[in-house]
C-alpha atoms as a PDB file:
ATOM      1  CA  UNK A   1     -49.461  79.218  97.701  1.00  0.00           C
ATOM      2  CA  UNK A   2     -51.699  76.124  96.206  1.00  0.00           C
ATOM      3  CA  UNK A   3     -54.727  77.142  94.477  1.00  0.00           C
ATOM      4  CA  UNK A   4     -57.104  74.661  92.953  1.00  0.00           C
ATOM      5  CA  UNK A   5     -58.785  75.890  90.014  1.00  0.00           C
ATOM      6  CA  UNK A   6     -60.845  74.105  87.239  1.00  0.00           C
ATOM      7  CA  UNK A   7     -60.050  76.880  84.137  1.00  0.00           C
ATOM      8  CA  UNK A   8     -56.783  77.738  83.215  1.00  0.00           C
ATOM      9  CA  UNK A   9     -55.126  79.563  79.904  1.00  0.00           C
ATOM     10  CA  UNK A  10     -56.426  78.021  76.943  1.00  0.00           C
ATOM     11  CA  UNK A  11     -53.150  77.163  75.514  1.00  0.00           C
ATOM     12  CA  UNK A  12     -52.495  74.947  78.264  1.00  0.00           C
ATOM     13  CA  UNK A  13     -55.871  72.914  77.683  1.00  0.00           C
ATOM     14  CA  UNK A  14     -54.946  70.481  75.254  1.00  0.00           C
ATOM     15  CA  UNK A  15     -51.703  69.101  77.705  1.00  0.00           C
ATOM     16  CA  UNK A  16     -53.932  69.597  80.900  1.00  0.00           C
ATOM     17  CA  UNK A  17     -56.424  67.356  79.592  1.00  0.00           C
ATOM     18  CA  UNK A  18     -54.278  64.143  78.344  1.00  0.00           C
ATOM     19  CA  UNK A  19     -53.050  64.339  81.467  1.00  0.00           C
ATOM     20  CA  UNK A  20     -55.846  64.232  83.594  1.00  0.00           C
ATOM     21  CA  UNK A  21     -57.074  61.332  80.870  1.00  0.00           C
ATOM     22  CA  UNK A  22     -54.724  58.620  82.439  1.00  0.00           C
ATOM     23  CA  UNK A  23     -54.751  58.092  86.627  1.00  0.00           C
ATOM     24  CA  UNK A  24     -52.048  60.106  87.396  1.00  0.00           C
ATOM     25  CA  UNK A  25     -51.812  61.088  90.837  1.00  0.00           C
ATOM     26  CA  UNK A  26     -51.301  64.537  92.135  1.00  0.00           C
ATOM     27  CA  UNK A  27     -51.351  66.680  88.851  1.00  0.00           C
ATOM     28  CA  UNK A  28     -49.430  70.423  89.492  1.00  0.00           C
ATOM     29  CA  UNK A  29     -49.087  73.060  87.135  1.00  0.00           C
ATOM     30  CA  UNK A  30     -46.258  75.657  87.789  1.00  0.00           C
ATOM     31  CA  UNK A  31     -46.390  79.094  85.733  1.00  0.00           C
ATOM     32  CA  UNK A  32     -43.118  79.441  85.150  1.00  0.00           C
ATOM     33  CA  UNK A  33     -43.367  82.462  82.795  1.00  0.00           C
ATOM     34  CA  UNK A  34     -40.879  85.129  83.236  1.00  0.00           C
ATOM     35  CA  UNK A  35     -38.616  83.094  85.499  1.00  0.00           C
ATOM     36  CA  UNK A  36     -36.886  80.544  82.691  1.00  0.00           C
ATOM     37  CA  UNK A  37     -36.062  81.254  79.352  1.00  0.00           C
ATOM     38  CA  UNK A  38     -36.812  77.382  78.522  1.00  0.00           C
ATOM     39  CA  UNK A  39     -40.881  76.964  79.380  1.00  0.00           C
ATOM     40  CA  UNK A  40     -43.596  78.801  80.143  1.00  0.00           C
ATOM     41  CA  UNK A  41     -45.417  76.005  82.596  1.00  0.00           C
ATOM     42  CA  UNK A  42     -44.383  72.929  84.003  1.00  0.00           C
ATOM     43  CA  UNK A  43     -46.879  69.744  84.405  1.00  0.00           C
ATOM     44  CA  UNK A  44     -46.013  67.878  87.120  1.00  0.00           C
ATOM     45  CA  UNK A  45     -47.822  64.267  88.325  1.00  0.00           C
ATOM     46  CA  UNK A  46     -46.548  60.930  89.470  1.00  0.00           C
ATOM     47  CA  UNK A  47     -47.824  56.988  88.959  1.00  0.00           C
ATOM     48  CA  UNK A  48     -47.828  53.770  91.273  1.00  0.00           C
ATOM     49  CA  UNK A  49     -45.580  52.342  88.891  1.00  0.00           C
ATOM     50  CA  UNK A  50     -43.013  52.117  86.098  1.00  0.00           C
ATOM     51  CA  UNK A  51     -45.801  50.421  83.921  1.00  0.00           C
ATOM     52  CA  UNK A  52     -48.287  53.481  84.358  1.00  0.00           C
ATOM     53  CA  UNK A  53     -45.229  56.095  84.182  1.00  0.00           C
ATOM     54  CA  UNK A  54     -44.929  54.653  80.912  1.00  0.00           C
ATOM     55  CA  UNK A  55     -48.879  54.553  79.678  1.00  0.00           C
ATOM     56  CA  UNK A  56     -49.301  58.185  80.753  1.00  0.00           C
ATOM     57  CA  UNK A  57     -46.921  59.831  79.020  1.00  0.00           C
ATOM     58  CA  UNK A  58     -47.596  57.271  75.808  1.00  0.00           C
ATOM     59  CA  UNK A  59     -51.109  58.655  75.881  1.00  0.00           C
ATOM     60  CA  UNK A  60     -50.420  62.312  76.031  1.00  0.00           C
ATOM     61  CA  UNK A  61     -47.756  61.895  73.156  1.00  0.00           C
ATOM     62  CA  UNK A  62     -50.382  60.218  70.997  1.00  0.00           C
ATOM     63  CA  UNK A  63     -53.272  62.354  71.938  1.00  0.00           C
ATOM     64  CA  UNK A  64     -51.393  65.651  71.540  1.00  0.00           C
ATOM     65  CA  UNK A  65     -49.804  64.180  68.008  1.00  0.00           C
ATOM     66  CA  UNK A  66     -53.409  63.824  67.157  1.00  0.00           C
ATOM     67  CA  UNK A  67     -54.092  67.388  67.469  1.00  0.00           C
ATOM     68  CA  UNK A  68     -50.780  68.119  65.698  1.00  0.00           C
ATOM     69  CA  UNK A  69     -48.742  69.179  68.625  1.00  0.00           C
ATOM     70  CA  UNK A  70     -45.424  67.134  68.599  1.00  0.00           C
ATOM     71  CA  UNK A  71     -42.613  66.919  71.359  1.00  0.00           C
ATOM     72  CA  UNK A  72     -39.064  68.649  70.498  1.00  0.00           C
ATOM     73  CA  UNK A  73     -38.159  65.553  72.941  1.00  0.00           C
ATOM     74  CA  UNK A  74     -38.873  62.937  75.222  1.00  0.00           C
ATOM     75  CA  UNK A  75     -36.575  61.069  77.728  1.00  0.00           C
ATOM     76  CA  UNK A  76     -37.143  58.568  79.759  1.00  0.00           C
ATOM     77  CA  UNK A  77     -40.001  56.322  78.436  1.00  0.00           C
ATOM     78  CA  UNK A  78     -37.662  53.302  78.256  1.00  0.00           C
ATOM     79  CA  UNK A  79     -37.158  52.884  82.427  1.00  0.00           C
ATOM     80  CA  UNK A  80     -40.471  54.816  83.357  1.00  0.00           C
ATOM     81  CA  UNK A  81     -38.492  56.368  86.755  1.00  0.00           C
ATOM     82  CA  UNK A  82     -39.077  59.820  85.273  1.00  0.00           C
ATOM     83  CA  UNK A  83     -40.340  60.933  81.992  1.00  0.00           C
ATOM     84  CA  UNK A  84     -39.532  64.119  80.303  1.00  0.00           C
ATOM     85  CA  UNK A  85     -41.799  65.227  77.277  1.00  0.00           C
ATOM     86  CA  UNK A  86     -40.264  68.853  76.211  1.00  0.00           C
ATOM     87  CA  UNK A  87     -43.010  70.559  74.374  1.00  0.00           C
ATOM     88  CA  UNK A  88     -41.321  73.775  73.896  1.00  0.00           C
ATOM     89  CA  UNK A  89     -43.346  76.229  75.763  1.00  0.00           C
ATOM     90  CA  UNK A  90     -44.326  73.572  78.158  1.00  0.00           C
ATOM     91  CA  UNK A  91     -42.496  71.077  79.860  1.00  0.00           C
ATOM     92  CA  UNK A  92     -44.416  67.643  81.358  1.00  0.00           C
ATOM     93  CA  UNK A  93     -42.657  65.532  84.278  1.00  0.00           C
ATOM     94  CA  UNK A  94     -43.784  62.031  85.035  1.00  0.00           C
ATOM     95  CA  UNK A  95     -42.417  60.563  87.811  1.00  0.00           C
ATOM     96  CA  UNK A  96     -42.522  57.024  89.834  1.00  0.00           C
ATOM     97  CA  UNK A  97     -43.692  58.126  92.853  1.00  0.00           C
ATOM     98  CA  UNK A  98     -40.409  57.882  94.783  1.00  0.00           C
ATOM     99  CA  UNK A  99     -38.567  59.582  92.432  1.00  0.00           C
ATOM    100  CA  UNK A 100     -40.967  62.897  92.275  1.00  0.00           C
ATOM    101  CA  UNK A 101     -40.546  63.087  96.394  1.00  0.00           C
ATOM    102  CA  UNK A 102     -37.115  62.264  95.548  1.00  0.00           C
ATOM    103  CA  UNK A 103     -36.006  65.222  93.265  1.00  0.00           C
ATOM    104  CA  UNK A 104     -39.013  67.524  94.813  1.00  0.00           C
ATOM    105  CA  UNK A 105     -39.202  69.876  91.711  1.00  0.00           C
ATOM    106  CA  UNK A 106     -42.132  71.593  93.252  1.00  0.00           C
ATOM    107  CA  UNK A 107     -39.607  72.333  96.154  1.00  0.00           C
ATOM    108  CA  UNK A 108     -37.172  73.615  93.487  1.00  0.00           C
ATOM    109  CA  UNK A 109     -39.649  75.967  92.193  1.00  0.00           C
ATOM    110  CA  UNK A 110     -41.145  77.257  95.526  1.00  0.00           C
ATOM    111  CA  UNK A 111     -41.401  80.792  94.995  1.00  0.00           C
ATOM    112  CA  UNK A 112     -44.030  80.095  92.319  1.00  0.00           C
ATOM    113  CA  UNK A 113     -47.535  79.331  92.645  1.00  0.00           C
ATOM    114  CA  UNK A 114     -48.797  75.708  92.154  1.00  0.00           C
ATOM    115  CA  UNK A 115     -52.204  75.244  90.833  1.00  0.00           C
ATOM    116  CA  UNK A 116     -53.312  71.716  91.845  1.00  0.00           C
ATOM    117  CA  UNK A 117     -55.438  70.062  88.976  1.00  0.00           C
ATOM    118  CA  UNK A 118     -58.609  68.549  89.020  1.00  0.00           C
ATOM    119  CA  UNK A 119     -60.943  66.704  86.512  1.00  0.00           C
END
């Protein structure tokens, strides 16, 4: 089920928003609380290109930094295919377009609900 809502859990805010501060196409949250020991959500969006893979998830490292929440890790950046930022309790994916169809983690997690993001 796909819901589109426009307020979610205040924790959440601060990573929702640098997100939806770059062009990032097709931002999904997944609430994956209760079902993995490793994160409690999943942010999920994709870019046109390597080059904007790489600017969206520079952005939300800096902006987050700025409001003193720091990655545990981040993989990826160099080729831009897919970008992992591991914030603990959450868990942002940024994928080249053909690579998010092409690993389908929304598929992977399709027993839980999706909530489509909007600005």
């Amino acid at each position: 089920m796909i819901n589109r809502v426009h307020e979610c859990d205040p924790f959440l805010k601060p990573y929702i928003e640098a997100l939806l501060e770059r062009k990032c196409l097709d931002p999904v949250l997944l609430d994956i609380r209760g079902m993995a020991s490793y994160a409690d959500a999943l942010l999920i969006s994709s870019a046109k290109s390597n080059r904007q893979v790489k600017a969206i998830a520079e952005h939300i490292h800096r902006t987050l930094k700025k409001q003193c929440i720091k990655a545990f890790h981040i993989e990826g950046l160099q080729e831009g295919h897919w970008v992992l930022m591991d914030y603990g309790d959450v868990v942002i994916h940024i994928f080249y377009e053909p690579q998010r169809k092409f690993y389908d983690l929304e598929g992977l997690w399709n027993d839980v609900d999706a909530i489509i993001l909007e600005d």
